[in-house]
Protein backbone atom coordinates (compact mmCIF):
# COMPACT_ATOMS: atom_id res chain seq x y z
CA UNK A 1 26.57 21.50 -15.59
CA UNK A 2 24.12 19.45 -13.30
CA UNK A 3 20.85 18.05 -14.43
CA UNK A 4 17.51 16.59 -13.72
CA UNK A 5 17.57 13.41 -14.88
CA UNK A 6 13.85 11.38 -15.02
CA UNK A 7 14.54 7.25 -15.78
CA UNK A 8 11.27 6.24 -16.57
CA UNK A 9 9.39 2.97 -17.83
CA UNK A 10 6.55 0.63 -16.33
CA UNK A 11 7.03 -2.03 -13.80
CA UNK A 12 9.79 -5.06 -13.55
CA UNK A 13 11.86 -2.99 -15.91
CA UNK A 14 14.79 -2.91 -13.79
CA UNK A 15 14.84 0.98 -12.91
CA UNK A 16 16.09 0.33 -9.08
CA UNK A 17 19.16 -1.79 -10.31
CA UNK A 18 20.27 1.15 -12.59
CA UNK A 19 19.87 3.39 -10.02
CA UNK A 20 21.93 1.11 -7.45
CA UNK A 21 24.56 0.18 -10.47
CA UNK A 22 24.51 4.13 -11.15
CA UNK A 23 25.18 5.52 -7.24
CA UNK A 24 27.65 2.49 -6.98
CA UNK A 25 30.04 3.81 -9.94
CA UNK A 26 29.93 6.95 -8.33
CA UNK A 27 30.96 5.66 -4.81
CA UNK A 28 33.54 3.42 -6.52
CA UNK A 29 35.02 6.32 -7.61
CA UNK A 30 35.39 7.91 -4.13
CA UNK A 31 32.25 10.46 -4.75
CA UNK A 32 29.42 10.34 -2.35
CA UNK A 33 25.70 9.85 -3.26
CA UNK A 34 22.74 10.44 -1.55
CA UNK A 35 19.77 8.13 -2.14
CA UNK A 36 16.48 8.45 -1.35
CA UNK A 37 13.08 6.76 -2.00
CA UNK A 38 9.33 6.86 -1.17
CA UNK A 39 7.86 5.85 2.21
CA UNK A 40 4.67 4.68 1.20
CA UNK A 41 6.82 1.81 -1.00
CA UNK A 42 8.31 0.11 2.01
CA UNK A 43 8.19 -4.00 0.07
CA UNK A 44 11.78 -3.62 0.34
CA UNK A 45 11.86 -2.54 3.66
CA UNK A 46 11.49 1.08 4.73
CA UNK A 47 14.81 2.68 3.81
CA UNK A 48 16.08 0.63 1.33
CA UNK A 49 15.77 0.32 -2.02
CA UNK A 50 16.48 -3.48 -3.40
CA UNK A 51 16.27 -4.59 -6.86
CA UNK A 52 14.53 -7.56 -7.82
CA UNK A 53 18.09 -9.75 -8.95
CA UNK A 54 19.43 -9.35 -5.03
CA UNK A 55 21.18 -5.96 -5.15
CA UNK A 56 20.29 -3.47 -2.50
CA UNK A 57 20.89 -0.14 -0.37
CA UNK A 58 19.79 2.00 2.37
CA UNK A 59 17.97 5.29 1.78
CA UNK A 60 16.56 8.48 3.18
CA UNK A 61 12.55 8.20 2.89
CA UNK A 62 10.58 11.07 1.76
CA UNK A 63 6.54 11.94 2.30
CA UNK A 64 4.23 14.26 0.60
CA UNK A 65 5.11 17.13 2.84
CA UNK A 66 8.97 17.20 2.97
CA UNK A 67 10.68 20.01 1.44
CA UNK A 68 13.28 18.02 -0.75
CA UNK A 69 15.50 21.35 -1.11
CA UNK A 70 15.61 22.06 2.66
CA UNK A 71 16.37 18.36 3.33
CA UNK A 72 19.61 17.72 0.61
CA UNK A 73 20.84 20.95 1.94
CA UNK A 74 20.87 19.92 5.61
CA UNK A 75 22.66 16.67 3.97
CA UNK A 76 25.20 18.80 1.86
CA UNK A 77 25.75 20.50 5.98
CA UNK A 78 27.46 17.06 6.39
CA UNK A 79 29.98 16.53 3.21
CA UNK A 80 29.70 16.49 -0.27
CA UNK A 81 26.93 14.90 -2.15
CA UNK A 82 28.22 14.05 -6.08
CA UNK A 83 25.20 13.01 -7.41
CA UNK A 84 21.30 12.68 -5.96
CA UNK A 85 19.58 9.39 -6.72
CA UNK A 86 15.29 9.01 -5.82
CA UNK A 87 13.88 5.93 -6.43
CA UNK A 88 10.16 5.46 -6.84
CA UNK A 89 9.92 9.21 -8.43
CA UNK A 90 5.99 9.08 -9.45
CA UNK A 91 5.14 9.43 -5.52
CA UNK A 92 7.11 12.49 -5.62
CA UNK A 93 4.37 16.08 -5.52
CA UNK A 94 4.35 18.89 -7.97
CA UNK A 95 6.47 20.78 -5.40
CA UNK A 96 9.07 18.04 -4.69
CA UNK A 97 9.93 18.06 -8.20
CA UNK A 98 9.84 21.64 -8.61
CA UNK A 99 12.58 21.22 -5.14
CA UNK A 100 14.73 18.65 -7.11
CA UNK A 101 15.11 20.94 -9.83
CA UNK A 102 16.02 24.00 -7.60
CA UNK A 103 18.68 21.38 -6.18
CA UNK A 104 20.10 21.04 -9.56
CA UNK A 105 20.24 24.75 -11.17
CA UNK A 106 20.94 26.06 -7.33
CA UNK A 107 23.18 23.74 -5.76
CA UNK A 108 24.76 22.50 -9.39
CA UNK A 109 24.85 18.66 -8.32
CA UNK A 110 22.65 16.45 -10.46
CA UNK A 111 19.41 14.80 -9.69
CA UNK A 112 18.75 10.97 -11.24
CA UNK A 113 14.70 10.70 -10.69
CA UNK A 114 13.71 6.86 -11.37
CA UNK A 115 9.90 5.79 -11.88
CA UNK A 116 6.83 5.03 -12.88
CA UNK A 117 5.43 7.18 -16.28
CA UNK A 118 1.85 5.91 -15.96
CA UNK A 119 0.04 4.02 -13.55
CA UNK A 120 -2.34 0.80 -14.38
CA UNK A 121 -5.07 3.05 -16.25
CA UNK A 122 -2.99 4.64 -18.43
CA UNK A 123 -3.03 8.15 -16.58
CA UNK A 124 0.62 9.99 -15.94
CA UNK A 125 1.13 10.06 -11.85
CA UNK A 126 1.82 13.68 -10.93
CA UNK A 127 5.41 13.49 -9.75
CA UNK A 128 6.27 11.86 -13.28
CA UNK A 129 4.04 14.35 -15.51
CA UNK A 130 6.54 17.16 -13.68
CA UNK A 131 9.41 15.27 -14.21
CA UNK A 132 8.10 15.36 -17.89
CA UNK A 133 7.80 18.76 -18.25
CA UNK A 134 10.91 19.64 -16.32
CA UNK A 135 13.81 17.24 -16.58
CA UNK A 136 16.51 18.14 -18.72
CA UNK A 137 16.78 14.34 -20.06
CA UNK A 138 14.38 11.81 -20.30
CA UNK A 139 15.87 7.96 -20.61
CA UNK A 140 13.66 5.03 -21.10
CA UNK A 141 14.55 1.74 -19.24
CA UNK A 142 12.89 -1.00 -21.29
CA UNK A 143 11.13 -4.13 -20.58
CA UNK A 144 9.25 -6.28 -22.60
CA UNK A 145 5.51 -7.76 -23.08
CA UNK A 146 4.65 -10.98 -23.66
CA UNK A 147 4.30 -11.18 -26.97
CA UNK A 148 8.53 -9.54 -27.41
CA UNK A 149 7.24 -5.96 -27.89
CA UNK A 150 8.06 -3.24 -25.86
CA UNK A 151 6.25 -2.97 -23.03
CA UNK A 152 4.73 0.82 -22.10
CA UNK A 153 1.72 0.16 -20.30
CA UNK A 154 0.79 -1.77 -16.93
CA UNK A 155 -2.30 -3.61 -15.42
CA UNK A 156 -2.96 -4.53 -11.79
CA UNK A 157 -4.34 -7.66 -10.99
CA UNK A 158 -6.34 -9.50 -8.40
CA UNK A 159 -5.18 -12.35 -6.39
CA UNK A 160 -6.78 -15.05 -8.89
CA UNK A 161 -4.82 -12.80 -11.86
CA UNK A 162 -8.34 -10.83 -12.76
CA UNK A 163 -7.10 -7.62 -14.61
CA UNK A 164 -8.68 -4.86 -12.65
CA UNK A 165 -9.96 -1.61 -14.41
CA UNK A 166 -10.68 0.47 -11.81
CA UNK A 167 -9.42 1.37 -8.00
CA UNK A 168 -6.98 4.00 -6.46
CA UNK A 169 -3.83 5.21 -8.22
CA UNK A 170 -1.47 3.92 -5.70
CA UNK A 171 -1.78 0.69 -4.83
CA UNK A 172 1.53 -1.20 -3.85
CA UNK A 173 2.68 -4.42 -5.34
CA UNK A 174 5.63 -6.12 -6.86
CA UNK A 175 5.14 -8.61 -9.44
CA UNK A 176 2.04 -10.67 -7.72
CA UNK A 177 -0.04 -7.47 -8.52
CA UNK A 178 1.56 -5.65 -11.54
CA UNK A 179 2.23 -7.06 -15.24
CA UNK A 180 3.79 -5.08 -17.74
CA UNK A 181 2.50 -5.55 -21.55
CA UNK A 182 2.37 -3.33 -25.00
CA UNK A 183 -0.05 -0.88 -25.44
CA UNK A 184 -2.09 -2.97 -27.97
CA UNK A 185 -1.89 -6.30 -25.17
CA UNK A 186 -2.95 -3.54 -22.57
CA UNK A 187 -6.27 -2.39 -24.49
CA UNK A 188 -7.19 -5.68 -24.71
CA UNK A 189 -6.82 -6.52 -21.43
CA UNK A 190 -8.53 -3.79 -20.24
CA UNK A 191 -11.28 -4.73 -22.56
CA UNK A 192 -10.74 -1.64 -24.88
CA UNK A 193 -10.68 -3.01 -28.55
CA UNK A 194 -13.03 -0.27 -30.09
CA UNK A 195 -10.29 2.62 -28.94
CA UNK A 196 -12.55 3.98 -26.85
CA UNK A 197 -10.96 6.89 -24.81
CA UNK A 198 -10.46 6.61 -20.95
């Protein structure tokens, strides 16, 4: 049986080369895969999804308003599909995930959903809370904080490395804007020591 699959962590945990490594063992075993990933993240190029050791691919991008269902079955039109990879899943909507898991129970071909769990403030991005509540497995792809403990949590910087506490959700950046640390390294860089609640 096919499944929604979310692949969460924070940033510069790898997630994109898992995905690649992951559609590449399919194709290496003769089974197509269709990738796709988020316009709005185009560091990479727009299209491709690249890892940060050198690995890469091209993908299908996707905006707010595409109907995800209606576009893998116009792609299923052309051949078989084996498994769905989409990279940069917190920028997916409500109703794309809702779509992806339609794919899944209606089409039976299984949907690997890689991305961001929360964003620099500690708040769940909406694509990822759905994928939350509606995957059928979870997986955690780890990194580490500073001080060796697993980091969960992410803050966005300025360009003289200022930890910034407020802004917009989305703002895109690689590792010049994002660092990944423990919750306990995170509340203190955020200046929350008290446990105040955000």
């Amino acid at each position: 049986m096919a499944k929604l699959y979310f692949n969460y962590s924070t940033m510069n945990a790898g997630k994109s080369t898992v995905l690649l490594q992951a559609s590449h063992n399919y194709r290496e075993n003769n089974m197509q895969t269709y990738l796709l990933t988020a316009r709005i993240d185009d560091r990479a190029g727009t299209g491709r999804i690249a890892s940060r050791i050198g690995i890469g691919a091209e993908a299908d991008v996707f905006l707010p308003d595409d109907d995800l269902f209606e576009r893998i079955t116009a792609r299923l039109a052309e051949g078989d599909v084996a498994a769905i990879f989409v990279d940069e899943a917190q920028f997916l909507t409500r109703d794309q995930v809702w779509q992806l898991a339609r794919v899944v129970d209606d089409r039976n071909i299984p949907v690997l959903a890689y991305g961001l769990r929360v964003d620099f403030q500690g708040n769940l991005f909406p694509g990822s809370a759905t994928l939350l509540a509606l995957a059928d497995e979870m997986r955690e792809v780890r990194t580490i904080c500073q001080c060796g403990k697993k980091a969960t949590m992410v803050v966005r910087q300025d360009d003289q490395g200022n930890v910034l506490t407020e802004g917009d959700q989305v703002q895109i950046g690689g590792n010049e804007t994002y660092v990944s640390l423990c919750r306990r390294h995170w509340r203190e860089a955020m200046g929350d020591t008290g446990g105040a609640t955000r």
